[in-house]
PDB file of N, CA and C in Angstrom:
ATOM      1  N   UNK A   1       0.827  -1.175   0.000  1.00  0.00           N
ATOM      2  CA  UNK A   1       0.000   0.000   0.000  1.00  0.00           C
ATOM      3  C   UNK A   1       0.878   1.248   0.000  1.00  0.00           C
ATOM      4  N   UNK A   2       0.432   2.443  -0.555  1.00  0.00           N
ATOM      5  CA  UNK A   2       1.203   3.773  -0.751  1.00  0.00           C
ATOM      6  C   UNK A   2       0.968   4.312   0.761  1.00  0.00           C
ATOM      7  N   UNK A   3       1.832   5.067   0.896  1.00  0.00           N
ATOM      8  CA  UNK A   3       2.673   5.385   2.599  1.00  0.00           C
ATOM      9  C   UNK A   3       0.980   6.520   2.543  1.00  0.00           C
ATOM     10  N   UNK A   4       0.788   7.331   1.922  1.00  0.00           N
ATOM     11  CA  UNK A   4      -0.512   7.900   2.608  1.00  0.00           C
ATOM     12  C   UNK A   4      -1.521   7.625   2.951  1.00  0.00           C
ATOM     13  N   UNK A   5      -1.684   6.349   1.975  1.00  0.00           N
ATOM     14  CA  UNK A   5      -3.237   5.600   2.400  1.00  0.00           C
ATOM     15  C   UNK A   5      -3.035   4.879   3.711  1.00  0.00           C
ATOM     16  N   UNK A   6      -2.054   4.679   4.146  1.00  0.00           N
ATOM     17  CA  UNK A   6      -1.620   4.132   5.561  1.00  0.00           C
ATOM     18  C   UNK A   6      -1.860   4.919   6.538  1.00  0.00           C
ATOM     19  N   UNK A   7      -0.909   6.434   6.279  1.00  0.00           N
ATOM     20  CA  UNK A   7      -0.748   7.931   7.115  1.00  0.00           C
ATOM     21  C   UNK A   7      -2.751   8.249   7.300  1.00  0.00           C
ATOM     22  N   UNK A   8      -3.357   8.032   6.105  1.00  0.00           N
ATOM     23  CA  UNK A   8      -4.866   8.594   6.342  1.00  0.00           C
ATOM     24  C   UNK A   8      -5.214   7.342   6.756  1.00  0.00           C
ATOM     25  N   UNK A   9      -5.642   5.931   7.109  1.00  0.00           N
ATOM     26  CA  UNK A   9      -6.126   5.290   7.309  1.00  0.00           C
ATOM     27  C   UNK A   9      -5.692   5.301   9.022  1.00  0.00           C
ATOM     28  N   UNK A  10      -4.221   5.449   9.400  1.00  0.00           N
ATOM     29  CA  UNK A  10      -4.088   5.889  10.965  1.00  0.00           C
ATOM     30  C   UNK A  10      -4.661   6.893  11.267  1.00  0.00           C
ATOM     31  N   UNK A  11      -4.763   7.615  10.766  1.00  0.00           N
ATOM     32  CA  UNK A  11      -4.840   9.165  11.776  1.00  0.00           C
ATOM     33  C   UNK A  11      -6.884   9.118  11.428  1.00  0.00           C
ATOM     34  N   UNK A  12      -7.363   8.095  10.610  1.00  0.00           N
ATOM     35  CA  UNK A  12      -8.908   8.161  10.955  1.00  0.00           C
ATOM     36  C   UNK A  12      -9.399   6.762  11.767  1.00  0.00           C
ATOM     37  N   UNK A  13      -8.006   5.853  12.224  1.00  0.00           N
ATOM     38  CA  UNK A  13      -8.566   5.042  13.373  1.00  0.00           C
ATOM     39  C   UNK A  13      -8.324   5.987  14.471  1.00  0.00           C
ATOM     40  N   UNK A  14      -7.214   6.769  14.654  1.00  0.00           N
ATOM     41  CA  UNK A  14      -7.218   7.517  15.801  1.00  0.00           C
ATOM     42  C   UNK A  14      -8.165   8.447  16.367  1.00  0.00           C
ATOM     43  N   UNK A  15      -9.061   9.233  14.787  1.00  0.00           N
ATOM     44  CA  UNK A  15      -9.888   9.904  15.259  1.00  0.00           C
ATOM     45  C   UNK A  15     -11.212   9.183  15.969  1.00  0.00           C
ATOM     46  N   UNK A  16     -11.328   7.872  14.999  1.00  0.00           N
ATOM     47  CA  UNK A  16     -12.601   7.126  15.809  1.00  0.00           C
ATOM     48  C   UNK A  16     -12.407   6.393  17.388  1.00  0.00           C
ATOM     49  N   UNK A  17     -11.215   6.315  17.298  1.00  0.00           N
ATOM     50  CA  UNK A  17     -10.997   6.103  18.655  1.00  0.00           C
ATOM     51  C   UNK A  17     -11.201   7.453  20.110  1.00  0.00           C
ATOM     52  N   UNK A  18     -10.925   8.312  19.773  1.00  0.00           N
ATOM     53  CA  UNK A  18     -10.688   9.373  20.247  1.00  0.00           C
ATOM     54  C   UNK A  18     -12.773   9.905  20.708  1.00  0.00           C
ATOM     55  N   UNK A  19     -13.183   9.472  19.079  1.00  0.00           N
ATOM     56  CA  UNK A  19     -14.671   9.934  19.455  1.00  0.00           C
ATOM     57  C   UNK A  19     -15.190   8.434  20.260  1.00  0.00           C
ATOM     58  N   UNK A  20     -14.629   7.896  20.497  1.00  0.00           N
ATOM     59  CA  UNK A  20     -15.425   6.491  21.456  1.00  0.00           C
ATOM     60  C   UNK A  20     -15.122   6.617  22.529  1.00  0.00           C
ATOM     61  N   UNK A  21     -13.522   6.819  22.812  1.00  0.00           N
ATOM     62  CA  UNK A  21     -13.483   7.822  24.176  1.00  0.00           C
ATOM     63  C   UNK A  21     -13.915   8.505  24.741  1.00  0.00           C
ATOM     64  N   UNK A  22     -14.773   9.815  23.805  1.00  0.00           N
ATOM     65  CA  UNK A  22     -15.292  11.002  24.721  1.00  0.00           C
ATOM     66  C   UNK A  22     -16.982  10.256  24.545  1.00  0.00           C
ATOM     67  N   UNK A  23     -17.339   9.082  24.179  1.00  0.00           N
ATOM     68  CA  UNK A  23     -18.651   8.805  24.034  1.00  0.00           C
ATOM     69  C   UNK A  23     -18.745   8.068  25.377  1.00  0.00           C
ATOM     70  N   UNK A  24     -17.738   7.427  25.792  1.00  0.00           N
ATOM     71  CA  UNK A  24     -17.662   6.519  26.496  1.00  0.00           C
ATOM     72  C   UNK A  24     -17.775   6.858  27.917  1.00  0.00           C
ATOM     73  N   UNK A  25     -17.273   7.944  27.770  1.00  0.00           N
ATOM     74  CA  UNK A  25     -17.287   9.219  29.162  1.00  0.00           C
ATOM     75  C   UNK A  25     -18.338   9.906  29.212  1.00  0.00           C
ATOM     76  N   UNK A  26     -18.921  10.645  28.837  1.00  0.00           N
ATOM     77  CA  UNK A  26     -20.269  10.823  28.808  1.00  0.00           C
ATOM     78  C   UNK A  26     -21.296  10.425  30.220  1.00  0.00           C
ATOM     79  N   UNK A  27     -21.752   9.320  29.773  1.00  0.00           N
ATOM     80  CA  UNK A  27     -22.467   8.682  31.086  1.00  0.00           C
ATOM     81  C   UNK A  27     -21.784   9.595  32.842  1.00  0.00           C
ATOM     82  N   UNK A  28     -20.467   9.844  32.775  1.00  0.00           N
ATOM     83  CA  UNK A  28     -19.899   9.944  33.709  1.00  0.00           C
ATOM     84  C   UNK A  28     -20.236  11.309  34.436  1.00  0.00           C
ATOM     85  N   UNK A  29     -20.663  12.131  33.268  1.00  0.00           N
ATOM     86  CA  UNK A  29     -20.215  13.642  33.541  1.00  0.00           C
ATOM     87  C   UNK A  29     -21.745  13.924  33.470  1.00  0.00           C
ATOM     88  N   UNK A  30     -22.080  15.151  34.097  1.00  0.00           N
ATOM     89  CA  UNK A  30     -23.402  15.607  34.459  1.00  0.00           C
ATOM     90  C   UNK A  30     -24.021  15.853  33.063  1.00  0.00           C
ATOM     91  N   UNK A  31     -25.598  16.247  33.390  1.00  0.00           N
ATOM     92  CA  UNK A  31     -26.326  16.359  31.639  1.00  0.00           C
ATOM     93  C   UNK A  31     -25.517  18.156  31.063  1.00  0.00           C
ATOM     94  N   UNK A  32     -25.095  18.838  31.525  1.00  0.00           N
ATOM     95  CA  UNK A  32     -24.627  20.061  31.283  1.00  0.00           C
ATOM     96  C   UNK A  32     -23.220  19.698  30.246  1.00  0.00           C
ATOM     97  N   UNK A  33     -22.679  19.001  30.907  1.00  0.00           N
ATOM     98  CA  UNK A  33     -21.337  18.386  30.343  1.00  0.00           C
ATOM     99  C   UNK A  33     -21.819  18.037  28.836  1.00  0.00           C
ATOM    100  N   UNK A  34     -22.366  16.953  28.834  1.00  0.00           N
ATOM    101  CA  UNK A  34     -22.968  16.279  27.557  1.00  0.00           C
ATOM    102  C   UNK A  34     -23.448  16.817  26.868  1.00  0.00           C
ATOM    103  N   UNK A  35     -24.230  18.086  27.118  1.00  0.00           N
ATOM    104  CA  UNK A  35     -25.061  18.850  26.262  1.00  0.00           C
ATOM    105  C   UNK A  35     -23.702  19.692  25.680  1.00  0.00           C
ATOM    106  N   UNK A  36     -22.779  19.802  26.528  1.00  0.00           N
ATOM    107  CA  UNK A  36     -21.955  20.975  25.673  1.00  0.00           C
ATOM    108  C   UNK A  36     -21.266  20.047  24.618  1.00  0.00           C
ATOM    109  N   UNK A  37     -20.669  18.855  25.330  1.00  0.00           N
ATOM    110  CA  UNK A  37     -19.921  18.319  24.142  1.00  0.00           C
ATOM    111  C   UNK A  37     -20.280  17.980  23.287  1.00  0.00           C
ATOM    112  N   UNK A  38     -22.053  17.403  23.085  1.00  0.00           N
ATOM    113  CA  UNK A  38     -22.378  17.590  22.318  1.00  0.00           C
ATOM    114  C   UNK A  38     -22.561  18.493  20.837  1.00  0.00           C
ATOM    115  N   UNK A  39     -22.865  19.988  21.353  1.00  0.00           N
ATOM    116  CA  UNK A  39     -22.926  21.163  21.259  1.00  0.00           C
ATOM    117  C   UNK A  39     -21.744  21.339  20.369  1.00  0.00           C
ATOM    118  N   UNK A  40     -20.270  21.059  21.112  1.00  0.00           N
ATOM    119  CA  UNK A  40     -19.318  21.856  20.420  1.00  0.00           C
ATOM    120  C   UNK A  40     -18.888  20.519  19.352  1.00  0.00           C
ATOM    121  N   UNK A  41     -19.493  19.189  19.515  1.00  0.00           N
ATOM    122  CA  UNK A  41     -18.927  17.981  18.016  1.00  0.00           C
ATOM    123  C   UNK A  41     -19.595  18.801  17.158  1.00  0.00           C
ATOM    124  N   UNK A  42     -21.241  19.115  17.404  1.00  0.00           N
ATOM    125  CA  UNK A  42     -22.279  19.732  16.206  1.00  0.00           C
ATOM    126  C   UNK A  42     -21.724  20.396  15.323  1.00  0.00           C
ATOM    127  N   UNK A  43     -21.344  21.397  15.924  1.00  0.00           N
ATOM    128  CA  UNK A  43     -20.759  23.161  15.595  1.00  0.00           C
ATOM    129  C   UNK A  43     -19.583  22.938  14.803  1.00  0.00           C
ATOM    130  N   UNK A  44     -18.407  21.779  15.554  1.00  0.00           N
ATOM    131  CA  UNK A  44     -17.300  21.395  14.449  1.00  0.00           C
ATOM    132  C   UNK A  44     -17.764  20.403  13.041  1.00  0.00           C
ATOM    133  N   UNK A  45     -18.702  19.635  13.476  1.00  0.00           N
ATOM    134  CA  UNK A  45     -18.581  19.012  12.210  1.00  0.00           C
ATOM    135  C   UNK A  45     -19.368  19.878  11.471  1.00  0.00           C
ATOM    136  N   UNK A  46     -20.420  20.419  11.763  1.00  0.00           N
ATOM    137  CA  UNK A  46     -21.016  21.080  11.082  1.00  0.00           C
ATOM    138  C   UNK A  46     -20.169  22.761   9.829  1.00  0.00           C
ATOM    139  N   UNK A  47     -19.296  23.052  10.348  1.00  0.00           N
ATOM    140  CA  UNK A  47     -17.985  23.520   9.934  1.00  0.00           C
ATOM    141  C   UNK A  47     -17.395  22.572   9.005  1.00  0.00           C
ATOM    142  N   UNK A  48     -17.030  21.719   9.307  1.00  0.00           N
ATOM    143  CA  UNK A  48     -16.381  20.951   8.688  1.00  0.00           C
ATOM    144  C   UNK A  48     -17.460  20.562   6.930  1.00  0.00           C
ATOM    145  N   UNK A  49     -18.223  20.142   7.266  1.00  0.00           N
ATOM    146  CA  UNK A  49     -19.130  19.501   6.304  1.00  0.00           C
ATOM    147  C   UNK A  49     -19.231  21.431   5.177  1.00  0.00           C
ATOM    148  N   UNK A  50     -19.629  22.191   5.963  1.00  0.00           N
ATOM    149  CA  UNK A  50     -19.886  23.508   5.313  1.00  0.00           C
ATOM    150  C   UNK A  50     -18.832  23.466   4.030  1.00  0.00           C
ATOM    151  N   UNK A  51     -17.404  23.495   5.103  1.00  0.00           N
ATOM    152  CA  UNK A  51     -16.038  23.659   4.258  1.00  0.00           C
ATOM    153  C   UNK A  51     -15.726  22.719   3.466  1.00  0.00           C
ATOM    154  N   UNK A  52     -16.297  21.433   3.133  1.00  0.00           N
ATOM    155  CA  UNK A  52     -15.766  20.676   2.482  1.00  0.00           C
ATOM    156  C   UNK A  52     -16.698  21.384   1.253  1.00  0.00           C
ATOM    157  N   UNK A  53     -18.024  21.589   1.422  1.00  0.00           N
ATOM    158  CA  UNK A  53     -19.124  21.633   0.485  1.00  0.00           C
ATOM    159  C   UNK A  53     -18.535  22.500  -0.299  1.00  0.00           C
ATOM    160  N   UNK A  54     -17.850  23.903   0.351  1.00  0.00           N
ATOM    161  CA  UNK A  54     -17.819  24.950  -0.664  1.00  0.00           C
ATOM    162  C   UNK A  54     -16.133  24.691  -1.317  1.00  0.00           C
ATOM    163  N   UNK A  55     -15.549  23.391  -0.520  1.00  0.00           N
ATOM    164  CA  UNK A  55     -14.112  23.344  -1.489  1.00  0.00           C
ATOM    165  C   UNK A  55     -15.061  22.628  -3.184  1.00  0.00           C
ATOM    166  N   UNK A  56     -15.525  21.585  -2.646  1.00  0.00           N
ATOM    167  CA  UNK A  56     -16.094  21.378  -3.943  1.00  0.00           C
ATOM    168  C   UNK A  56     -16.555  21.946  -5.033  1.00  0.00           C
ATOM    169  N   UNK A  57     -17.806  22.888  -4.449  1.00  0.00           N
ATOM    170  CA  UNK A  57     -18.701  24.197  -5.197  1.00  0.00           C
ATOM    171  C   UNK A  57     -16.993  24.629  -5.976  1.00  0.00           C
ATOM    172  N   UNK A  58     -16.176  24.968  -5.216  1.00  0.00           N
ATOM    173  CA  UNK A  58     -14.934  25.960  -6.013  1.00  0.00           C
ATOM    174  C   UNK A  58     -14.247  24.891  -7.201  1.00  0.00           C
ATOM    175  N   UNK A  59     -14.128  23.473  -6.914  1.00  0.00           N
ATOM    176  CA  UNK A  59     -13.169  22.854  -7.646  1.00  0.00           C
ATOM    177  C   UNK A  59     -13.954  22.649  -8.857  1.00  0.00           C
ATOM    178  N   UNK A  60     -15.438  22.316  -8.183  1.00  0.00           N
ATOM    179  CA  UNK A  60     -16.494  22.026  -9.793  1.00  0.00           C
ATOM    180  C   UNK A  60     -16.897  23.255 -10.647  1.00  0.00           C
ATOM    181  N   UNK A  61     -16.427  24.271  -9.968  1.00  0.00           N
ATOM    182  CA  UNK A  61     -16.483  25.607 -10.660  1.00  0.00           C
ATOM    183  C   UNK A  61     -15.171  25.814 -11.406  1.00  0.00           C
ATOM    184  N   UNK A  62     -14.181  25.535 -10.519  1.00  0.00           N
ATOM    185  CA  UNK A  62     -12.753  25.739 -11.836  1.00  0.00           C
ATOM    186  C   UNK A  62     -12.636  24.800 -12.916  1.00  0.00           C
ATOM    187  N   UNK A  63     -12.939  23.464 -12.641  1.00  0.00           N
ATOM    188  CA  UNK A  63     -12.823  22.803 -13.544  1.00  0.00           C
ATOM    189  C   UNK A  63     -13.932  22.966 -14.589  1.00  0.00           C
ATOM    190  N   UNK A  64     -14.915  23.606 -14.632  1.00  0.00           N
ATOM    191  CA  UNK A  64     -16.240  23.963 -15.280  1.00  0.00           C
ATOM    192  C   UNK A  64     -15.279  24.677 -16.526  1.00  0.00           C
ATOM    193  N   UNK A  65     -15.219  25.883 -15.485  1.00  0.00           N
ATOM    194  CA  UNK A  65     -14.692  27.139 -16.863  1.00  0.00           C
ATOM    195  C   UNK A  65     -13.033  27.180 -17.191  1.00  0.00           C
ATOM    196  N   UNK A  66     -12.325  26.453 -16.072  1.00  0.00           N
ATOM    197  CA  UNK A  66     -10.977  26.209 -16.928  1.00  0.00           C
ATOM    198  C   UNK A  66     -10.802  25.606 -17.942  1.00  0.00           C
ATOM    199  N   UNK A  67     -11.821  24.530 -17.867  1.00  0.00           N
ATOM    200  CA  UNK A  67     -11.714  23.569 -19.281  1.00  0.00           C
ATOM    201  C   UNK A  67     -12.014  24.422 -20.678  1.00  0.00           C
ATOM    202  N   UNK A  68     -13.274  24.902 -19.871  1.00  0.00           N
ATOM    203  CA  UNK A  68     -13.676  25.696 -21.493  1.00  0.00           C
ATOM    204  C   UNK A  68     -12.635  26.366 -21.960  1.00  0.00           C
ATOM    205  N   UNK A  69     -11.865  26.945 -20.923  1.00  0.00           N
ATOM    206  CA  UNK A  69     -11.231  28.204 -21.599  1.00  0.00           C
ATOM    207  C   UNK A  69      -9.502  27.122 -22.238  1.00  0.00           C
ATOM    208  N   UNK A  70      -9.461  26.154 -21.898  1.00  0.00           N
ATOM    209  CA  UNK A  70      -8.329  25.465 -22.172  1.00  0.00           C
ATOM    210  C   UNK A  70      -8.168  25.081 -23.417  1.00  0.00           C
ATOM    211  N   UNK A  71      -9.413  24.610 -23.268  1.00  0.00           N
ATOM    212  CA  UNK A  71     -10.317  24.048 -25.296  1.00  0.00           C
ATOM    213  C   UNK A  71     -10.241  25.288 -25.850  1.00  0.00           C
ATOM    214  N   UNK A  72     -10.086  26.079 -25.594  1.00  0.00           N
ATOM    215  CA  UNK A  72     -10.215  27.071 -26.464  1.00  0.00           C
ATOM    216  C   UNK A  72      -8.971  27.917 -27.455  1.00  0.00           C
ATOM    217  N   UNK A  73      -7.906  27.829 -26.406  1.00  0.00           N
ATOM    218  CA  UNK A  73      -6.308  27.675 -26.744  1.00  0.00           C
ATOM    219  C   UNK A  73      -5.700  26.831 -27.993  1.00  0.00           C
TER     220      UNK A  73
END
């Protein structure tokens, strides 16, 4: 296997590990606790998902009109 698909395949067992950890804890900590951590996974992934959406919107937009204008050369 190529050394990145390794580098990304660790560092997204680590992240699922990491979210089973703070799931796992939970139970432990009062409903205030939970509601926040909840609160602040939302807010990040929800960021996250935003930013991926509009890298796309940009890449399917360059590749839209770069092409045209490439064909055109």
């Amino acid at each position: 296997m190529d050394w990145i698909v390794v580098v990304s395949f660790a560092a997204l067992a680590i992240c699922v590990l990491l979210i089973v950890v703070t799931f796992a804890s939970l139970p432990k900590m009062g409903d205030e606790g939970k509601n926040f951590i909840r609160m602040k996974a939302q807010s990040y992934a929800f960021t996250v998902v935003i930013g991926v959406v509009l890298i796309e919107i940009a890449e399917s937009v360059y590749l839209t009109f770069g092409q045209n204008d490439l064909m055109r050369v």
